[in-house]
Protein backbone atom coordinates (compact mmCIF):
# COMPACT_ATOMS: atom_id res chain seq x y z
CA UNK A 1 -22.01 39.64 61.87
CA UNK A 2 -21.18 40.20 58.10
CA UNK A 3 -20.70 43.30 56.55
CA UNK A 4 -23.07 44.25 53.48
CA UNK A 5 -21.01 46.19 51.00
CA UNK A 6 -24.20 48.83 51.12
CA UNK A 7 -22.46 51.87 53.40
CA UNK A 8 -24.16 52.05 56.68
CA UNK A 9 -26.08 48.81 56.77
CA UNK A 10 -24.90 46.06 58.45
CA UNK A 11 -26.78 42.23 58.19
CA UNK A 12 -26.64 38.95 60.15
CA UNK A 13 -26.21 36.11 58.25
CA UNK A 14 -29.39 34.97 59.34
CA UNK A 15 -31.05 38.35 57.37
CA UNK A 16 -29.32 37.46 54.04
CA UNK A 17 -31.67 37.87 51.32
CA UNK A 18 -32.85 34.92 50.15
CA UNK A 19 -31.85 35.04 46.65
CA UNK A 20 -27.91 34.20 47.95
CA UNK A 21 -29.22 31.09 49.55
CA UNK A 22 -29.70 27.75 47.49
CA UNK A 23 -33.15 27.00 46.66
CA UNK A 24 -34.76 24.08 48.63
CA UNK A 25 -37.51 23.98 46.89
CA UNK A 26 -39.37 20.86 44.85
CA UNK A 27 -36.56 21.18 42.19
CA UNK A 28 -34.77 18.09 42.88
CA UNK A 29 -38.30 16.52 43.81
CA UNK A 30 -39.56 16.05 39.96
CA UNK A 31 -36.43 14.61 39.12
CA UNK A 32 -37.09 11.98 41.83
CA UNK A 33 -40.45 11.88 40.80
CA UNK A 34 -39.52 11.02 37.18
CA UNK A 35 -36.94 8.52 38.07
CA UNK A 36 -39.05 6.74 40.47
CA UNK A 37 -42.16 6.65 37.58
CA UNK A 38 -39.51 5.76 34.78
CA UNK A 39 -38.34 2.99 37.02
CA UNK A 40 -41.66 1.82 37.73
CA UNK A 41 -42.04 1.78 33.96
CA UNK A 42 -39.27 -0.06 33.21
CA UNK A 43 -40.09 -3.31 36.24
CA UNK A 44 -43.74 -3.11 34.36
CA UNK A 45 -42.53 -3.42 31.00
CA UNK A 46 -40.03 -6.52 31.66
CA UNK A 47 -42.55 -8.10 34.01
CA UNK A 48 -45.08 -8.16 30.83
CA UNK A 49 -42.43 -8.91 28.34
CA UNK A 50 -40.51 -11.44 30.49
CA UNK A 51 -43.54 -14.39 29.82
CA UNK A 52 -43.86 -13.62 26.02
CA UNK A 53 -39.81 -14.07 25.81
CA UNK A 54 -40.48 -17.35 28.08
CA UNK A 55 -43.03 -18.88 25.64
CA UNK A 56 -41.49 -18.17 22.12
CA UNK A 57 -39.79 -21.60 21.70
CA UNK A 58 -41.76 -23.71 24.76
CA UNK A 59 -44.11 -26.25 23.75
CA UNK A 60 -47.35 -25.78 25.49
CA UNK A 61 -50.57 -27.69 25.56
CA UNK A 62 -54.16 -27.06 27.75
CA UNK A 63 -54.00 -28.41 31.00
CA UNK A 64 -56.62 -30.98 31.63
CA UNK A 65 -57.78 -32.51 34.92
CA UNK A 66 -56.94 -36.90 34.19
CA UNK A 67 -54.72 -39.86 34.90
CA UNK A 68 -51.17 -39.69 34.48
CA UNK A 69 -49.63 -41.89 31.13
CA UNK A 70 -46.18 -43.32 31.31
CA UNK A 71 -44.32 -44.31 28.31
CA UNK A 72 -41.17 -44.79 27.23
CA UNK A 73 -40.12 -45.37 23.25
CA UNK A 74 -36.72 -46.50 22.36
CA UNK A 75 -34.66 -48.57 20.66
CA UNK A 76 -32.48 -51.17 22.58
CA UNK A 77 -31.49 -54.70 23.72
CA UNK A 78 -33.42 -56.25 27.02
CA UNK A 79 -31.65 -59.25 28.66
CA UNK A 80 -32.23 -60.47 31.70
CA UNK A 81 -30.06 -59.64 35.24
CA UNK A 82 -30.09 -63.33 35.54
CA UNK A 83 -28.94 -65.94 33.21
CA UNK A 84 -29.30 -69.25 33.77
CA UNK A 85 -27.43 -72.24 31.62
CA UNK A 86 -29.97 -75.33 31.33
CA UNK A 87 -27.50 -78.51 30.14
CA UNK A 88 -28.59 -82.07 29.02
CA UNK A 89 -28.00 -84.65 31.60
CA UNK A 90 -28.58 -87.35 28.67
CA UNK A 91 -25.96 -89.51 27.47
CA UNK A 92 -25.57 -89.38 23.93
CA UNK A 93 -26.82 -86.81 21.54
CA UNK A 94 -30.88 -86.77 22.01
CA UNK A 95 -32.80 -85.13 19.49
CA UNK A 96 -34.29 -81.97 20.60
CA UNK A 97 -38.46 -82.15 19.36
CA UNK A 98 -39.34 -78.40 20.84
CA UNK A 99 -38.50 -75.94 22.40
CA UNK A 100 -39.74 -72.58 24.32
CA UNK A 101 -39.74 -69.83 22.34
CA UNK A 102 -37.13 -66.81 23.01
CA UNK A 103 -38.22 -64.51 25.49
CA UNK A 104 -41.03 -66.19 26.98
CA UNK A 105 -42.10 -66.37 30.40
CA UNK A 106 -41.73 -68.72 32.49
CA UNK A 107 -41.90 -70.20 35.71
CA UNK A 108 -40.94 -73.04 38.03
CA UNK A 109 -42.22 -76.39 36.54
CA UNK A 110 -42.58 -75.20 32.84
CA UNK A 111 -41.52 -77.74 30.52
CA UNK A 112 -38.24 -75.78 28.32
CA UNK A 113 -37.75 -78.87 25.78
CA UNK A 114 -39.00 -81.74 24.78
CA UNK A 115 -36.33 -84.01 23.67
CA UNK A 116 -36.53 -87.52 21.41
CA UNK A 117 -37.15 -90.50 24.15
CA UNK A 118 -37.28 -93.20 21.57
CA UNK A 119 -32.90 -94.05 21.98
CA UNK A 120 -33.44 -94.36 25.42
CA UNK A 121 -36.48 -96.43 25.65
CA UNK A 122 -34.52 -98.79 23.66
CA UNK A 123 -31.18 -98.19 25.96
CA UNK A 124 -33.88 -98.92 29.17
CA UNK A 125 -35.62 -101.92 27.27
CA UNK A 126 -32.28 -103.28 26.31
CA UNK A 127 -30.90 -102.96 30.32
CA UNK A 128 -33.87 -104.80 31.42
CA UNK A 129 -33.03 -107.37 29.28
CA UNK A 130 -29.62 -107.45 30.56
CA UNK A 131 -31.03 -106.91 34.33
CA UNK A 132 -33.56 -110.23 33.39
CA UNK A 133 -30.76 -112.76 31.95
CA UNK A 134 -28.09 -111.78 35.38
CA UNK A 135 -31.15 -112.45 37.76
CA UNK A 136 -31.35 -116.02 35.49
CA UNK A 137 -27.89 -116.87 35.62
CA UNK A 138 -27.67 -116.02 39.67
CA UNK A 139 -31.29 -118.50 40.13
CA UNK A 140 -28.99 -120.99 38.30
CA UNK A 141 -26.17 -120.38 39.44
């Protein structure tokens, strides 16, 4: 019990008048209310502004339903992974008549160079000759 400062009335706590208490009414529920819209607000506006931000320096084109093109431009050197050193065999110094041209394709049995056989038909034809007079001298012999 709690003593009212009236003379001759005494009050429960429970009788208080209610304009001692603290409101519970929808005071504190516009304020919620208004944060909850202003929030809303807020995720709306940066959801619709977050795409126009996104664009401003992309480069964009129509997409079309097609085949996929693959190019590449650039400047460079190609050589191949494998080189392979082609020597003369020849004695002497043959005279080269052509040759492939750089960077052409080739394969197994391509002719690379055509070289001069006019020295050594005349080395062969003069062996022969040599070849003919030892067979001579051994029938004489």
């Amino acid at each position: 019990m709690s003593v009212n400062r009236e003379p001759g009335r005494t009050t429960l706590a429970s009788e208080r008048p209610t304009s001692l208490l603290p409101r519970k009414s929808g005071r504190r529920r516009p304020a919620r209310t208004f944060a909850l819209i202003l929030l809303v607000g807020i995720f709306a506006a940066v959801c619709l502004a977050l795409p126009l931000f996104a664009r401003r320096n992309a480069l964009t084109a129509p997409v079309k339903l097609g085949d996929v093109i693959i190019s590449v431009a650039g400047y460079g050197v190609v050589e191949s992974r494998d080189n392979l050193d082609v020597a003369c065999g020849v004695p002497g110094s043959p005279t080269v008549l052509e040759v492939v041209p750089d960077g052409s394709l080739v394969r197994k049995g391509d002719l690379l160079v055509r070289l001069d056989g006019a020295e050594l038909k005349h080395g062969i034809a003069a062996q022969k000759r040599a070849l003919a007079q030892a067979e001579a001298a051994v029938v004489q012999a």
